[in-house]
N, C-alpha and C. Protein backbone atom coordinates (compact mmCIF):
# COMPACT_ATOMS: atom_id res chain seq x y z
N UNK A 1 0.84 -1.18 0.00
CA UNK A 1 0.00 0.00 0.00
C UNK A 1 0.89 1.24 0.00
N UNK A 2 0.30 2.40 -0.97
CA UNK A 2 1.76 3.31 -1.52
C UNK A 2 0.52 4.46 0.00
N UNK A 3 1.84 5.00 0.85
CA UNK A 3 1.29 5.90 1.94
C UNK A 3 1.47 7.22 1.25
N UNK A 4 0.23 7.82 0.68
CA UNK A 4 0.23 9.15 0.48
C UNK A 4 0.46 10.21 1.06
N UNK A 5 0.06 10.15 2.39
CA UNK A 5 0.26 11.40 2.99
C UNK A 5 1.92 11.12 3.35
N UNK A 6 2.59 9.87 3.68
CA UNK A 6 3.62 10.21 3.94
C UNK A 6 5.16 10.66 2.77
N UNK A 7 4.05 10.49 1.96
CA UNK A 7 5.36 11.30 0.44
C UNK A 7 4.79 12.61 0.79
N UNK A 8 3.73 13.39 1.05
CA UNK A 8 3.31 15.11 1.01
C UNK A 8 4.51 15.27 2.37
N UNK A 9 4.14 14.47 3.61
CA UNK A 9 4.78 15.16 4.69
C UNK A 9 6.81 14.93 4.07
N UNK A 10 7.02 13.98 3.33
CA UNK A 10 8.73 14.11 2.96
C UNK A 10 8.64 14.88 1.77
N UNK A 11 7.89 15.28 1.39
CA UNK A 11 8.20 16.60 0.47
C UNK A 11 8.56 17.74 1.02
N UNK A 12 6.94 18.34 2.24
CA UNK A 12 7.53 19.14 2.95
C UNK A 12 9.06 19.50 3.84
N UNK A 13 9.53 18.51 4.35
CA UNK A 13 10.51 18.10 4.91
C UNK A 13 11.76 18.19 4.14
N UNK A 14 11.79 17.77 2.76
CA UNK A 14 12.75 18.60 1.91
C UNK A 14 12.79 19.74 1.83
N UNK A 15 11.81 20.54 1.65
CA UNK A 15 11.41 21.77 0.87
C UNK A 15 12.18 22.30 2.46
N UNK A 16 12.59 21.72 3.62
CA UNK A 16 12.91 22.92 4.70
C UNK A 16 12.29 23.74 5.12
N UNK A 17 11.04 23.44 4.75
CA UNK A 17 9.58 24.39 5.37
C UNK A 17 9.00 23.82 6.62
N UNK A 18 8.60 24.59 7.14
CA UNK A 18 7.35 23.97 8.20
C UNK A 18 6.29 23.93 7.33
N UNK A 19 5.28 22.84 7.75
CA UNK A 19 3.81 22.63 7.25
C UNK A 19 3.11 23.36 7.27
N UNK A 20 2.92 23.92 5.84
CA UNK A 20 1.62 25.21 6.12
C UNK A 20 0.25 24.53 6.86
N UNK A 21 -0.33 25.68 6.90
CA UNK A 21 -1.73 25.26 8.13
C UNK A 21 -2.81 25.68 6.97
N UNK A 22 -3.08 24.58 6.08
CA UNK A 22 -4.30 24.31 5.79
C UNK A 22 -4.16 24.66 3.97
N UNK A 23 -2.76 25.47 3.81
CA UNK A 23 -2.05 25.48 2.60
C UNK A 23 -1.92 24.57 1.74
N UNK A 24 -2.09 25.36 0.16
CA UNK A 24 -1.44 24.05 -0.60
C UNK A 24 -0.17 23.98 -0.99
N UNK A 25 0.27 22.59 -1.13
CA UNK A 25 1.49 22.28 -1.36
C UNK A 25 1.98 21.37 -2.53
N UNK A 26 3.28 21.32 -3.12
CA UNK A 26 3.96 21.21 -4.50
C UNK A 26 3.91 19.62 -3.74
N UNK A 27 3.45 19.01 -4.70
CA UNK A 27 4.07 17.49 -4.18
C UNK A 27 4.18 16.63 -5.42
N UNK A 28 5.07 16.07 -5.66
CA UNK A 28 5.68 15.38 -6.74
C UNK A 28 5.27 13.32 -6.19
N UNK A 29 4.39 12.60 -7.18
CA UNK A 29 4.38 11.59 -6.73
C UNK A 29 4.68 10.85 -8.01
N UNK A 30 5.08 9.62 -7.31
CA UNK A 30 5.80 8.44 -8.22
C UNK A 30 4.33 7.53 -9.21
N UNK A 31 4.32 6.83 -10.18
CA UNK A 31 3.14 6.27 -10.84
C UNK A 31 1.95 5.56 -10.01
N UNK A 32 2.63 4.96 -9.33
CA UNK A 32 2.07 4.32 -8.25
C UNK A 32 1.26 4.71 -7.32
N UNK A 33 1.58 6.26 -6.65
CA UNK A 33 1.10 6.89 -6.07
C UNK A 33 0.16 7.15 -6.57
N UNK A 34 0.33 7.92 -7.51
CA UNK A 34 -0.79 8.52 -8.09
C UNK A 34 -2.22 7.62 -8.68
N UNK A 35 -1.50 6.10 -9.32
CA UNK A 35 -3.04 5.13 -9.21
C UNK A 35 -3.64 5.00 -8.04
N UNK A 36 -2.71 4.80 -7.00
CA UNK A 36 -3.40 4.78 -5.79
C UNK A 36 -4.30 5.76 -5.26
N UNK A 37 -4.11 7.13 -5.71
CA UNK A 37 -4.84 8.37 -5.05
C UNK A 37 -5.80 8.28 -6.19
N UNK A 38 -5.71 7.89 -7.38
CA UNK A 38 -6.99 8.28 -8.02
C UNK A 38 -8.18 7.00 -8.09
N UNK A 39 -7.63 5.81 -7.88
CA UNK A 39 -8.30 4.70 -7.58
C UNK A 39 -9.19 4.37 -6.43
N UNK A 40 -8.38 4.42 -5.52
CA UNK A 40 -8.99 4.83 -4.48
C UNK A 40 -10.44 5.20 -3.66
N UNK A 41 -10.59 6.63 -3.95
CA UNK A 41 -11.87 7.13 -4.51
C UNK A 41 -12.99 6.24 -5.07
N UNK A 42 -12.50 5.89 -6.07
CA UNK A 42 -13.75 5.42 -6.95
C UNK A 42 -13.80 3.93 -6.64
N UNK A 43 -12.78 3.36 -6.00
CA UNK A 43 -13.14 2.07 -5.43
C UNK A 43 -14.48 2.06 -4.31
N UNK A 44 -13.91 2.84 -3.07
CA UNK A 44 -14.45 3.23 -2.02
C UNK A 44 -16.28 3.67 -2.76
N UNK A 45 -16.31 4.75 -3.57
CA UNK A 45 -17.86 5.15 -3.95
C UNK A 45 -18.32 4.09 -4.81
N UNK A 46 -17.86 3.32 -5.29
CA UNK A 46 -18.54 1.65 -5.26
C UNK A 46 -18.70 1.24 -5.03
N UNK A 47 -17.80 0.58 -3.75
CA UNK A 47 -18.81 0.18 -1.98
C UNK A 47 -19.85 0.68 -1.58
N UNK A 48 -19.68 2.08 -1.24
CA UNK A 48 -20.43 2.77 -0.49
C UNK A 48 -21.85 2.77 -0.85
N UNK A 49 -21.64 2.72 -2.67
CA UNK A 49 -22.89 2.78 -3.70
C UNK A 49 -23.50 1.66 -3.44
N UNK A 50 -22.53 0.50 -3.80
CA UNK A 50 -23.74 -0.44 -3.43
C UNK A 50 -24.01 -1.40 -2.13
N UNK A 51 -23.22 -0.59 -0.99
CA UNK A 51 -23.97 -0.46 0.45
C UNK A 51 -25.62 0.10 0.30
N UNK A 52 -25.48 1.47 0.29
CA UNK A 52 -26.41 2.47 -0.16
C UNK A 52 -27.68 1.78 -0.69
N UNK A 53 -27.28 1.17 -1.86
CA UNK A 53 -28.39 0.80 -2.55
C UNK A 53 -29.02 -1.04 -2.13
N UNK A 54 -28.27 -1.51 -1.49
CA UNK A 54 -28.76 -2.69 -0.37
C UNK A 54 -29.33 -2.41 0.53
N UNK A 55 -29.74 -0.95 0.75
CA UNK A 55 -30.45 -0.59 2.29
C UNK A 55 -29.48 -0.42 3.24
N UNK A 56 -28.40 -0.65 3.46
CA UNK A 56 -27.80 -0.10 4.84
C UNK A 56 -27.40 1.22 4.92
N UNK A 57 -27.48 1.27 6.06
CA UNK A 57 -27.60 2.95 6.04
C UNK A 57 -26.20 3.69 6.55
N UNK A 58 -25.86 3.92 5.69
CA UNK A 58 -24.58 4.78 5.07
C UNK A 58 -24.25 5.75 4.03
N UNK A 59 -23.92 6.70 3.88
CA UNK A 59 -23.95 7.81 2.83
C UNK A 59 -23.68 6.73 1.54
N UNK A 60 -24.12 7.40 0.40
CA UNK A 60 -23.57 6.94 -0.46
C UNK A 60 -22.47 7.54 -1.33
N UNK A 61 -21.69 6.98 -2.72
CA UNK A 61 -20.75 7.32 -2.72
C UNK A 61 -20.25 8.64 -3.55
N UNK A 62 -21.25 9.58 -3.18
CA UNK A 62 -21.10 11.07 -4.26
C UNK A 62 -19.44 12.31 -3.80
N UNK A 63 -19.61 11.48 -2.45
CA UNK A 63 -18.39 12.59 -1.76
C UNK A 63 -17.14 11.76 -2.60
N UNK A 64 -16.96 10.96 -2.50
CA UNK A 64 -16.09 10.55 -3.60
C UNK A 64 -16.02 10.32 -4.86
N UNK A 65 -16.72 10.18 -5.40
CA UNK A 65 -16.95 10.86 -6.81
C UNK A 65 -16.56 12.10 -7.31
N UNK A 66 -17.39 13.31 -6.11
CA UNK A 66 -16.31 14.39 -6.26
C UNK A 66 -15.02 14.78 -6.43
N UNK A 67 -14.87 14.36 -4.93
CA UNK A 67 -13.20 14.23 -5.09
C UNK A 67 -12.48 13.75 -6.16
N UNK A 68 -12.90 12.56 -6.69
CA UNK A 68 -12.04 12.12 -7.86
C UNK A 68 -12.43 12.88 -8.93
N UNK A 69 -13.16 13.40 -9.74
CA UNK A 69 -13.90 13.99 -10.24
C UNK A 69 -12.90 15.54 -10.27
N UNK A 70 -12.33 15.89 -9.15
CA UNK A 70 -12.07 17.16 -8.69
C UNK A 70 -10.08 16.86 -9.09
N UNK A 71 -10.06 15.80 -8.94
CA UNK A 71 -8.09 15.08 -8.58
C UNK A 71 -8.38 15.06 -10.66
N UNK A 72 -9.02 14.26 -10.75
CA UNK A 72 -9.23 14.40 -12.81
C UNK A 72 -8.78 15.44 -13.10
N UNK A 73 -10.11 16.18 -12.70
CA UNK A 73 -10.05 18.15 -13.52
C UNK A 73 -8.91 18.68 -13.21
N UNK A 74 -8.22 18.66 -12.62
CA UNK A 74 -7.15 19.51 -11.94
C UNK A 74 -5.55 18.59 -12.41
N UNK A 75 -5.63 17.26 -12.70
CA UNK A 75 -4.86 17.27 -13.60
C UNK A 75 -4.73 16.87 -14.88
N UNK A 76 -6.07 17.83 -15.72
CA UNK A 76 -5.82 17.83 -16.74
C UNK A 76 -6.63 16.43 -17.36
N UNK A 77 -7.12 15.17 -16.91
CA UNK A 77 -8.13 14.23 -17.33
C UNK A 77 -9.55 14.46 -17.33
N UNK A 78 -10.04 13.22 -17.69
CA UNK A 78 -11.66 12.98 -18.22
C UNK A 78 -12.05 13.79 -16.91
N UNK A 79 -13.71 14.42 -17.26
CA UNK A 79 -14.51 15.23 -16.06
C UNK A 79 -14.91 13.99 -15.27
N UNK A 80 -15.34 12.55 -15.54
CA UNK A 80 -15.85 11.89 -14.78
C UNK A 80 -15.59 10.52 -15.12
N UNK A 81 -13.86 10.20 -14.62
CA UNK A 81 -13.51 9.28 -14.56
C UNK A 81 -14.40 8.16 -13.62
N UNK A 82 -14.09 6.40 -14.11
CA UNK A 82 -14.90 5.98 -13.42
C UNK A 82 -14.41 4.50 -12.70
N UNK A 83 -12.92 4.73 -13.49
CA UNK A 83 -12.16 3.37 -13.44
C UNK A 83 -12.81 2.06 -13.37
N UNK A 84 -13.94 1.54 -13.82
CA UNK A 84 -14.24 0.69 -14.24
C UNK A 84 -15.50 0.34 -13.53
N UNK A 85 -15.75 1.05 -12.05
CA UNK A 85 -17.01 1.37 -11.08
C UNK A 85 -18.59 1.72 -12.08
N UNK A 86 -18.96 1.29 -11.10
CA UNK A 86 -20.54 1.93 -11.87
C UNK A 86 -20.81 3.56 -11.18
N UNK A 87 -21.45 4.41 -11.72
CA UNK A 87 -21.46 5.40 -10.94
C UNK A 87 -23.05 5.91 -10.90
């Protein structure tokens, strides 16, 4: 499992900065990483979806959708990637 937040916090840690508070930050990730952060997402709002839609009561999976949806637009991919999920 590729740990995302802990490549942002050794970025910061190069950069010789303290952690901005609530700032964004330059972070450079390896291929891997990055399937992982965009996969992720849309794994999870496929659970959640079809939790949701079995009746148990749990949000379903639109907050992640966004997000991925939001990680796409911003770099430059499809508006509503779906990696292979139903949405």
């Amino acid at each position: 499992m590729v740990d995302i937040m802990a490549a942002i916090r050794a970025r910061i840690r190069a950069a010789g900065a303290p952690a901005p508070q609530g700032g964004p930050v330059s972070v450079t990730l390896k291929g891997g990483q990055w399937a992982v952060l965009e996969t992720q997402p849309a794994e999870w709002a496929g659970i959640l979806d079809e939790m949701a839609e079995g009746g148990e009561e749990v949000p379903d999976g639109s907050a992640h959708w966004a997000l991925l949806d939001r990680i796409s637009s911003r770099l430059g991919g499809p508006a509503h990637p779906t990696f292979g999920y139903e949405r």
